[in-house]
N, C-alpha and C. Protein backbone atom coordinates (compact mmCIF):
# COMPACT_ATOMS: atom_id res chain seq x y z
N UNK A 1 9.35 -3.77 21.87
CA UNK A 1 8.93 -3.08 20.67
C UNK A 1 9.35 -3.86 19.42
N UNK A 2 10.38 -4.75 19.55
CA UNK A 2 10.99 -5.16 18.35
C UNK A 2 10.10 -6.41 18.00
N UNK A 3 9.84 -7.15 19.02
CA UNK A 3 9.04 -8.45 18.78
C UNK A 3 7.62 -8.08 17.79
N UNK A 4 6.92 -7.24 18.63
CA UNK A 4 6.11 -6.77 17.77
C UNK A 4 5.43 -6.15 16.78
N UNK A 5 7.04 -6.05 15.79
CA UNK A 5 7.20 -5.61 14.24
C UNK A 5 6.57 -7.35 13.79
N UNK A 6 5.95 -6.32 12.43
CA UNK A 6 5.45 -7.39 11.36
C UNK A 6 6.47 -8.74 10.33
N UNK A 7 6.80 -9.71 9.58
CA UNK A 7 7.77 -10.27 9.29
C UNK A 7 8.02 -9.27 8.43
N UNK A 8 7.53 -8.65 8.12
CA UNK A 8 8.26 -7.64 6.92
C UNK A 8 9.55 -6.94 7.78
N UNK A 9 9.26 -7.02 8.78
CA UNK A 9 10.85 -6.11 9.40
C UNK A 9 11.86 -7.30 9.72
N UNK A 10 11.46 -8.38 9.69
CA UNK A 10 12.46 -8.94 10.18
C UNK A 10 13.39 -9.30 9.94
N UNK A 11 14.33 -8.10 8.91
CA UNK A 11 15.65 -8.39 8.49
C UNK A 11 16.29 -7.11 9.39
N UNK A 12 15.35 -6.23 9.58
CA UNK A 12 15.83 -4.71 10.15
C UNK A 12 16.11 -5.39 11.77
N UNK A 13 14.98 -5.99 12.10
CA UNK A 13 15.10 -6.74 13.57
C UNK A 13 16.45 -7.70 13.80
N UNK A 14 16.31 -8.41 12.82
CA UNK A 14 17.84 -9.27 13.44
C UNK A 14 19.00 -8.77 13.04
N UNK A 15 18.71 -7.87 12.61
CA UNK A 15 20.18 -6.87 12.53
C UNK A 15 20.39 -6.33 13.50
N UNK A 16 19.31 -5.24 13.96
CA UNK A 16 19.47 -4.45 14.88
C UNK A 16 19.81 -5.27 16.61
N UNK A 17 19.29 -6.72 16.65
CA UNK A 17 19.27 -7.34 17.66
C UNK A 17 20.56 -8.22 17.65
N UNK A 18 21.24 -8.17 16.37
CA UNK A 18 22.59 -8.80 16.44
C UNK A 18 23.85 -7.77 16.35
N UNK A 19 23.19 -6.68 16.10
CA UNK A 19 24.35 -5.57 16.06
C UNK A 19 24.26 -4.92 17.38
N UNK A 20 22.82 -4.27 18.10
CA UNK A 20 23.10 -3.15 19.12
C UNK A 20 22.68 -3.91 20.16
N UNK A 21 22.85 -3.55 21.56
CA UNK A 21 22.45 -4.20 22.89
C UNK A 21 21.04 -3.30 22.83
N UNK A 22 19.94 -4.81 22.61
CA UNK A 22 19.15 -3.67 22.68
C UNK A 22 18.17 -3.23 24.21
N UNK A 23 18.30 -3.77 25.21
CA UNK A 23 18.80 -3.55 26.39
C UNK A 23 19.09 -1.77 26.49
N UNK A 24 19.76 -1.38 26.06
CA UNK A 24 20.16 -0.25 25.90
C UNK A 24 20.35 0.65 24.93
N UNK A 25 19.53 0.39 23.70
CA UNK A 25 19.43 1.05 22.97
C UNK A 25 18.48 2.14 23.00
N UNK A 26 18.88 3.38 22.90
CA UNK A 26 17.56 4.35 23.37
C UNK A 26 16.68 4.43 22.31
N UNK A 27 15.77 4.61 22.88
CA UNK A 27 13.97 4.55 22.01
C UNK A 27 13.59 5.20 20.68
N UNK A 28 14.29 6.47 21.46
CA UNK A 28 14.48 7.65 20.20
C UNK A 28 15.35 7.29 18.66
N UNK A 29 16.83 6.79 19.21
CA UNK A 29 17.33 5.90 18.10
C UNK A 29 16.93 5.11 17.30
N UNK A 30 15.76 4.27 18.17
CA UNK A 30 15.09 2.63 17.39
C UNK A 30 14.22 3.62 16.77
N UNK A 31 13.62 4.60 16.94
CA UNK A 31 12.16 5.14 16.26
C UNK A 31 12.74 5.82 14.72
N UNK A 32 13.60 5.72 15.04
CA UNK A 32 14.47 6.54 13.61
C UNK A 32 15.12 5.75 12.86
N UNK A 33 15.30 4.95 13.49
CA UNK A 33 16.25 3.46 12.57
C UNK A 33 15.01 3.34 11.69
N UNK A 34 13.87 2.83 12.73
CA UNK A 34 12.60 1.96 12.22
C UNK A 34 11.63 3.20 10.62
N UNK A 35 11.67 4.19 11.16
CA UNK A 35 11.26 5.33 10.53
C UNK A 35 12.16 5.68 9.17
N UNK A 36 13.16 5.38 9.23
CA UNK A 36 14.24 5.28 7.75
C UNK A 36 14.12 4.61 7.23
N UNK A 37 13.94 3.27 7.35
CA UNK A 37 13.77 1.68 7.05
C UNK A 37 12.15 1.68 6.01
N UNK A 38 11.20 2.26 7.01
CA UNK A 38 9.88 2.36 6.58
C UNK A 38 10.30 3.19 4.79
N UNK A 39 10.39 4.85 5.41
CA UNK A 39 10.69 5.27 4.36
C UNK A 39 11.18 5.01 2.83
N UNK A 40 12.41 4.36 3.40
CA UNK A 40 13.68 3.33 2.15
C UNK A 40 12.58 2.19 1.35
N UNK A 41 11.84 1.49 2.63
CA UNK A 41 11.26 0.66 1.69
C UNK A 41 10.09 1.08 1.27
N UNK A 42 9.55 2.15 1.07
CA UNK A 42 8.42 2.24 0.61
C UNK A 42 8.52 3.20 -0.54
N UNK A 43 9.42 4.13 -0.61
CA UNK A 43 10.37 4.43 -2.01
C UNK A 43 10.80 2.98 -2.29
N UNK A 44 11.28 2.11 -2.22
CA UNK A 44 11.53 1.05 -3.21
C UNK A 44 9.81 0.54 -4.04
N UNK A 45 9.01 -0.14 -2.88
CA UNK A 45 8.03 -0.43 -3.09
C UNK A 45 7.07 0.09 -4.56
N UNK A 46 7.46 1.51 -4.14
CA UNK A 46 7.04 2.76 -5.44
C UNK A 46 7.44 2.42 -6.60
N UNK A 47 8.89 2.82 -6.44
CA UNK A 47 9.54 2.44 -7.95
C UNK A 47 9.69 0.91 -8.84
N UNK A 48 8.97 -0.56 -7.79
CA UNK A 48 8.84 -1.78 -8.75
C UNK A 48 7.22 -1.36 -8.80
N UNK A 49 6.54 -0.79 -7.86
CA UNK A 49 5.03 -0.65 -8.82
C UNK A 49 4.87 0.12 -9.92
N UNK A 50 5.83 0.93 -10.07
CA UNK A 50 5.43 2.24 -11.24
C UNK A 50 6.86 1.05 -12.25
N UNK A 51 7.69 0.40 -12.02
CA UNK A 51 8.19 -0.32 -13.26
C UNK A 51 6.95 -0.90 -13.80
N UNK A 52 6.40 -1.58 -12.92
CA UNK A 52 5.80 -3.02 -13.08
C UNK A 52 3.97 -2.42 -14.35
N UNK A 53 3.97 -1.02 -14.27
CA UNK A 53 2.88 -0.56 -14.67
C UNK A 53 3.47 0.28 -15.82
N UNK A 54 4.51 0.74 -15.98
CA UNK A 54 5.03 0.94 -17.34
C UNK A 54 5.39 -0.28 -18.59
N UNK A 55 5.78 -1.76 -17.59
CA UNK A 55 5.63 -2.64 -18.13
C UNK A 55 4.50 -3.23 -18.70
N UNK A 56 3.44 -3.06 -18.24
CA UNK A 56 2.25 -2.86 -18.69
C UNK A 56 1.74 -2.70 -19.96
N UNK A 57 1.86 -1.57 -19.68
CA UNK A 57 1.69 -0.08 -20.66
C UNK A 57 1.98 -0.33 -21.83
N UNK A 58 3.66 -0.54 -22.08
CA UNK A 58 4.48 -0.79 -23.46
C UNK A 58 3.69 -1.90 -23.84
N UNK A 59 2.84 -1.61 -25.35
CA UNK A 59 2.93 -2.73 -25.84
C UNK A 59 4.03 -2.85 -26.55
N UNK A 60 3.97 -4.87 -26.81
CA UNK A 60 4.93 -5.26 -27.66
C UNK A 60 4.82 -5.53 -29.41
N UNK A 61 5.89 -4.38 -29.64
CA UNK A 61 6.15 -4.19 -30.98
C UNK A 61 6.19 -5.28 -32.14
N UNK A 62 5.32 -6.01 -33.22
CA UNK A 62 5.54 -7.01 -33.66
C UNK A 62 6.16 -6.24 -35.77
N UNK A 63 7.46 -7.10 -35.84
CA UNK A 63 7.68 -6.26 -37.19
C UNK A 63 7.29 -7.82 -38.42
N UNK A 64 6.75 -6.98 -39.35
CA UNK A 64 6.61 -8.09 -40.26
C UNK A 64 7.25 -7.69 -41.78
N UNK A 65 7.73 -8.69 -42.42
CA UNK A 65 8.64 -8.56 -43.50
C UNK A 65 7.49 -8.53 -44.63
N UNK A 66 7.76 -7.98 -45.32
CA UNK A 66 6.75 -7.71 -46.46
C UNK A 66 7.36 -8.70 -47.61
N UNK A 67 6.29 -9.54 -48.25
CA UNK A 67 6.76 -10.54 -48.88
C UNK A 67 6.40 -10.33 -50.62
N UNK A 68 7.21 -10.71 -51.47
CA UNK A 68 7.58 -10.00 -52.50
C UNK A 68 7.29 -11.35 -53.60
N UNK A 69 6.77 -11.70 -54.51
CA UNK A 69 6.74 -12.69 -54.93
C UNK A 69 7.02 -12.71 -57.05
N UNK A 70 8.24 -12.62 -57.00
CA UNK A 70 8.42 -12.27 -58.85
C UNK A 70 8.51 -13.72 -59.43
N UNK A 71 7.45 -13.63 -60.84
CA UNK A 71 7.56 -14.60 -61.52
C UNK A 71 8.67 -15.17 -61.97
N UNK A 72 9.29 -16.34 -61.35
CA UNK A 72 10.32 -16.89 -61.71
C UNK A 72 11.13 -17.42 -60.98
N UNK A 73 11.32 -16.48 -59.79
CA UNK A 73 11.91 -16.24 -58.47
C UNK A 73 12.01 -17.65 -57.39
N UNK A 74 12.12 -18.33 -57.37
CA UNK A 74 12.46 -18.96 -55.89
C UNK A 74 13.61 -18.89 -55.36
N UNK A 75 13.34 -19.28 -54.05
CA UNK A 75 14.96 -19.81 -52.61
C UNK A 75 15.92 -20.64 -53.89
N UNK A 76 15.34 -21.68 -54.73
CA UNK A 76 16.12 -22.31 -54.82
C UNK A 76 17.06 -21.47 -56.26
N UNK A 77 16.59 -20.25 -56.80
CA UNK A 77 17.68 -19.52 -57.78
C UNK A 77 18.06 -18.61 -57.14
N UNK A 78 18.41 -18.88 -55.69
CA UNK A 78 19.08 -17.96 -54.98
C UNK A 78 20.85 -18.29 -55.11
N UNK A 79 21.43 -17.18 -55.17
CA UNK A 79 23.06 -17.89 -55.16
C UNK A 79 23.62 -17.74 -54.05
N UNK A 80 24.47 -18.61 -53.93
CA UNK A 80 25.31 -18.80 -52.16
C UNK A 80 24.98 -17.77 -51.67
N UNK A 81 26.20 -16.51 -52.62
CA UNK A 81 25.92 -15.06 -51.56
C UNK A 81 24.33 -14.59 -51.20
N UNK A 82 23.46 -14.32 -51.63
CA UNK A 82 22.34 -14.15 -51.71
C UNK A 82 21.54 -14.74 -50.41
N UNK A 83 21.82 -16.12 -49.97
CA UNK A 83 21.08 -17.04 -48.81
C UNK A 83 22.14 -16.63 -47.94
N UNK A 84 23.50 -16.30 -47.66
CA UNK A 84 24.18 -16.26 -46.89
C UNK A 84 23.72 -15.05 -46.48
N UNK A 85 23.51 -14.05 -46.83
CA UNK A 85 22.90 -12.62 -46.66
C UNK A 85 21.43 -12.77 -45.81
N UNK A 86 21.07 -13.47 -46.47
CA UNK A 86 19.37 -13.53 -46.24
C UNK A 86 19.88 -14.38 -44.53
N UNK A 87 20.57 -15.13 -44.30
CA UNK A 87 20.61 -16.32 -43.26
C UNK A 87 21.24 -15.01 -42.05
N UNK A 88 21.86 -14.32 -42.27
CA UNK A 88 22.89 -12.82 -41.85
C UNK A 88 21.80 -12.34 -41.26
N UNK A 89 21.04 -11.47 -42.45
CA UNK A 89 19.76 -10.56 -41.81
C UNK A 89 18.86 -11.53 -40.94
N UNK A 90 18.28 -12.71 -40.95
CA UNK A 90 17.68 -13.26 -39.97
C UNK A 90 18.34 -13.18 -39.06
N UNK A 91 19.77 -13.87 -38.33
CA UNK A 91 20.54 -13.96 -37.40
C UNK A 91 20.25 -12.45 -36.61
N UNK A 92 20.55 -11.81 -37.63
CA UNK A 92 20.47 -10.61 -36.45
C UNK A 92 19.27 -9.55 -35.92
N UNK A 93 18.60 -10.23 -37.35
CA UNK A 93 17.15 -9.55 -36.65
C UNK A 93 16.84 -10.35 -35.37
N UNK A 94 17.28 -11.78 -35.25
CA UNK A 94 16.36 -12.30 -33.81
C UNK A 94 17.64 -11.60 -32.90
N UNK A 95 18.94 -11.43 -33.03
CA UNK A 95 19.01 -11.43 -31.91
C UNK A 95 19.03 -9.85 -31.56
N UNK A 96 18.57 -8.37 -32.32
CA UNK A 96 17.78 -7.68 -32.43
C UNK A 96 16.95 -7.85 -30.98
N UNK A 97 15.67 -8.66 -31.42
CA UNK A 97 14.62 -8.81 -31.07
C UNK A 97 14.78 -9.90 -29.24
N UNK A 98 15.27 -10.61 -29.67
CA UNK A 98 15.66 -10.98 -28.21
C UNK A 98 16.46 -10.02 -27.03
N UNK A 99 16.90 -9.21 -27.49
CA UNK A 99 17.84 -8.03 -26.80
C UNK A 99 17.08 -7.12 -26.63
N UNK A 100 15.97 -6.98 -27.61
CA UNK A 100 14.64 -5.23 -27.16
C UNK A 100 14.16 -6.13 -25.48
N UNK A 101 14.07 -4.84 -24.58
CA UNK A 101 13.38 -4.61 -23.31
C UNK A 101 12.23 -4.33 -23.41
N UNK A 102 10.89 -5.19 -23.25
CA UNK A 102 9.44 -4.81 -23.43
C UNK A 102 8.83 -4.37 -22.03
């Protein structure tokens, strides 16, 4: 019976063939091992298809800075504190944005 599981069992198989004599393992036992195993993995199976389709789903959020432009104004009459701030809020908006789960 064991040979003629699919490779998908064959981690349940060389377990079961390196752990029990199977020679003597009764039938009823293997049908319930094999029958739990099925079960376990097909609740797993479930829950990466229903991730994998919520992943989907979420689109990804894009934020854009609204840009402000006063007569007079450039980067370069910015003062230290001012770019050090501005260099701050970038830093942490990416790493913000590298840390969101899409």
């Amino acid at each position: 019976m064991l040979r003629s599981l699919s490779e998908d069992w064959n981690s349940l198989r060389m377990l079961i063939e390196n752990t029990k004599d199977v020679n003597s393992y009764p039938l009823e036992e293997l049908y319930e091992t094999l029958m739990t195993y099925e079960l376990n993995n097909a609740k797993t199976k479930e829950k990466t298809r229903k991730s994998k389709e919520e992943m989907k789903e979420t689109p990804k959020r894009q934020i854009a800075l609204k840009s402000t432009n006063d007569e007079g104004s450039s980067n370069t009459n910015m003062s230290d504190k001012e770019l050090d701030d501005l260099v701050l809020l970038v830093k942490k908006w990416r790493r913000f944005r590298n840390n969101r789960k899409f």
